[in-house]
Protein backbone atom coordinates (compact mmCIF):
# COMPACT_ATOMS: atom_id res chain seq x y z
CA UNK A 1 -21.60 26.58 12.00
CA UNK A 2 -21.25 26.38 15.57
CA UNK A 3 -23.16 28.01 18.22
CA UNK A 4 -21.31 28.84 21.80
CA UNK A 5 -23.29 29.32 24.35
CA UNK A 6 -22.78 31.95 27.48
CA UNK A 7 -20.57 34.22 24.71
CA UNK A 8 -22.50 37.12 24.49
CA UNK A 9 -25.45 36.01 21.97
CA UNK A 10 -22.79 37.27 19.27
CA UNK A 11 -22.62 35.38 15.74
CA UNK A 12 -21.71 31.78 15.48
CA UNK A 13 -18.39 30.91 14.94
CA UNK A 14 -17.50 28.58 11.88
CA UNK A 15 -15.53 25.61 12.19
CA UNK A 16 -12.90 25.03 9.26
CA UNK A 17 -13.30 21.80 7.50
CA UNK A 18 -9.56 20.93 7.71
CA UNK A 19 -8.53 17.72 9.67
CA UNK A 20 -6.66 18.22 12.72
CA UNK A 21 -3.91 16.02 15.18
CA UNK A 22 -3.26 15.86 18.70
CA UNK A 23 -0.04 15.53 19.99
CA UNK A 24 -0.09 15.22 23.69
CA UNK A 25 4.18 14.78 24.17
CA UNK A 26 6.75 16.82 23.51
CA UNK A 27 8.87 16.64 20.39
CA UNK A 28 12.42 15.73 20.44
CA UNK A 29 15.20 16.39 18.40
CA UNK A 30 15.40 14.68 15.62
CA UNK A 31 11.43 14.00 15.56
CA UNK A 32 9.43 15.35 13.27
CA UNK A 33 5.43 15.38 12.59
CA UNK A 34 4.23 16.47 8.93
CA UNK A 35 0.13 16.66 8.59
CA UNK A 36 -1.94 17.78 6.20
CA UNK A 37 -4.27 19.85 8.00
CA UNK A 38 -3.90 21.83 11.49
CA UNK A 39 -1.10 20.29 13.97
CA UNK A 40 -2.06 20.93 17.75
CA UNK A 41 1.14 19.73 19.94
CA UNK A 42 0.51 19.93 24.22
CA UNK A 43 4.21 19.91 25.11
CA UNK A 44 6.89 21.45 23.55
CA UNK A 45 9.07 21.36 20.08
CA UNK A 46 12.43 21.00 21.29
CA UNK A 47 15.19 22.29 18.66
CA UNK A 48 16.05 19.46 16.26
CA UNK A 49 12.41 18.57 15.98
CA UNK A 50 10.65 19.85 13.38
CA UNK A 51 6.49 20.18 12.28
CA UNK A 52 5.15 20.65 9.12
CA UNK A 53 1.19 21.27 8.53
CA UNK A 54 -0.85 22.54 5.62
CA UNK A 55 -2.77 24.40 8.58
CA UNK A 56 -1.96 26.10 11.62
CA UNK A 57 0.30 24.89 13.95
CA UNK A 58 -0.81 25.55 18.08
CA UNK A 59 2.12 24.86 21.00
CA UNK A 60 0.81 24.46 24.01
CA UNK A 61 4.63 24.97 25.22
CA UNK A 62 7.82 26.09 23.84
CA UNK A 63 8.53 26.22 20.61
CA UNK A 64 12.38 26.09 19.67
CA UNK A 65 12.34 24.19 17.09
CA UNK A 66 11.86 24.42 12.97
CA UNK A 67 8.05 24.96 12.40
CA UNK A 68 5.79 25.51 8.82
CA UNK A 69 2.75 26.22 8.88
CA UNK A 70 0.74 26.47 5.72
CA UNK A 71 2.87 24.36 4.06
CA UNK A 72 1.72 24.33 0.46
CA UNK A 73 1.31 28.14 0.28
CA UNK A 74 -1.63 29.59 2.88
CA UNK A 75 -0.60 32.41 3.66
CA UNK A 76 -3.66 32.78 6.39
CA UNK A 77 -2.40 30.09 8.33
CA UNK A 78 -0.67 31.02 11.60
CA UNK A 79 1.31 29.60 14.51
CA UNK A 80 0.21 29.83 18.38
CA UNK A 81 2.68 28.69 21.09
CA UNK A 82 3.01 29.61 24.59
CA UNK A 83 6.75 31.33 23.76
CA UNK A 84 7.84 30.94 19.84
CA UNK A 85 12.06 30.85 19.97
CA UNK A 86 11.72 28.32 16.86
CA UNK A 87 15.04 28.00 15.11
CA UNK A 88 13.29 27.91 11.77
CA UNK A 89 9.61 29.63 11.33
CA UNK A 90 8.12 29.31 7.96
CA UNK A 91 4.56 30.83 6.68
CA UNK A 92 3.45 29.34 3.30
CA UNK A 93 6.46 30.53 1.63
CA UNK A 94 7.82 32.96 4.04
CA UNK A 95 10.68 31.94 5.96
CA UNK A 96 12.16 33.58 9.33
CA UNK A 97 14.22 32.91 12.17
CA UNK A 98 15.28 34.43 15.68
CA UNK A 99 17.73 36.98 15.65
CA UNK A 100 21.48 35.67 16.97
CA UNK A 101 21.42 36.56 20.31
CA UNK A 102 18.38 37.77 21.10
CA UNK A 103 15.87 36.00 23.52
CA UNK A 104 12.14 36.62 23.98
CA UNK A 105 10.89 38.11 27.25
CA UNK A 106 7.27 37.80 25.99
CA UNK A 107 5.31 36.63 28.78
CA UNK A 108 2.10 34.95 27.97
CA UNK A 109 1.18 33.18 24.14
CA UNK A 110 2.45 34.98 20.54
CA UNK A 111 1.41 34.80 17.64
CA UNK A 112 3.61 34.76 14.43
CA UNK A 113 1.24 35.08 11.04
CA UNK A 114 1.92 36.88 7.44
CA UNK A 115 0.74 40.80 7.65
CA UNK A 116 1.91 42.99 4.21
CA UNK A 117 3.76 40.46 3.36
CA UNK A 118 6.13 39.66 6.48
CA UNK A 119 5.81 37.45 9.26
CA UNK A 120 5.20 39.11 12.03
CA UNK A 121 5.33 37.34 15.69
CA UNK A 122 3.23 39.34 18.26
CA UNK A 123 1.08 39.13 21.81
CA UNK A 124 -2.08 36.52 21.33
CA UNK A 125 -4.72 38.76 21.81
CA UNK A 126 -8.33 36.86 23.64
CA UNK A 127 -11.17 37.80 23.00
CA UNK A 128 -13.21 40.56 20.66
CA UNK A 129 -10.07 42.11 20.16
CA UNK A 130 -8.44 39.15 18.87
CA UNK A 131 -6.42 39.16 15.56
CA UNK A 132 -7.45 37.68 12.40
């Protein structure tokens, strides 16, 4: 467990015991990164480049390339990126893509995770209103 200080007093937050990578670059096509635990990339995924984790995957960037999170089926892992327009996005064993034609206006970080069953891509939301 993990106590943060200045947060309110509320519960302490518990820290997964999954390993986790840094990537501090951007991906390019035809590069690919596959980890066995969380994946945490400060750049972008350009398309062509793909990332595989048996975690979560977090883009501090764009994300236009093929991503899979939970790879080995966990369906509670998610993927964070400052705008997701991934070519490929795969959840444990739940596979998406963008529709043709269609761009994202979202402005700010998404969210795509499994809810009933889908993946759903939506706002990141901070705070004690925050998804899980």
């Amino acid at each position: 467990m993990v106590h943060f200080p200045g947060k309110g007093g509320g519960e302490p937050e518990e820290i997964g015991d999954e390993n986790t990578i840094l990537i501090q670059r951007t991906l390019r096509s035809g590069q690919s990164i596959s980890f066995d635990g969380n994946v945490v990339i400060i750049g972008d995924v350009n398309p062509g480049a793909e990332v595989v984790a048996t975690g979560n995957v977090v883009v501090m960037g764009y994300l236009r390339g093929v991503v899979h999170a939970g790879a080995g089926g966990n369906e509670n892992a998610a993927v964070y990126a400052y705008c997701l327009q991934p070519t490929q996005l795969r959840i444990a064993n739940h596979i998406t893509r963008a529709p043709d034609g269609e761009q994202s206006y979202q402005v700010g970080p998404e969210v795509a995770r499994i809810k009933n069953g889908a993946v759903i891509i939506e706002a990141f939301q901070n705070g004690p209103e925050r998804q899980r």
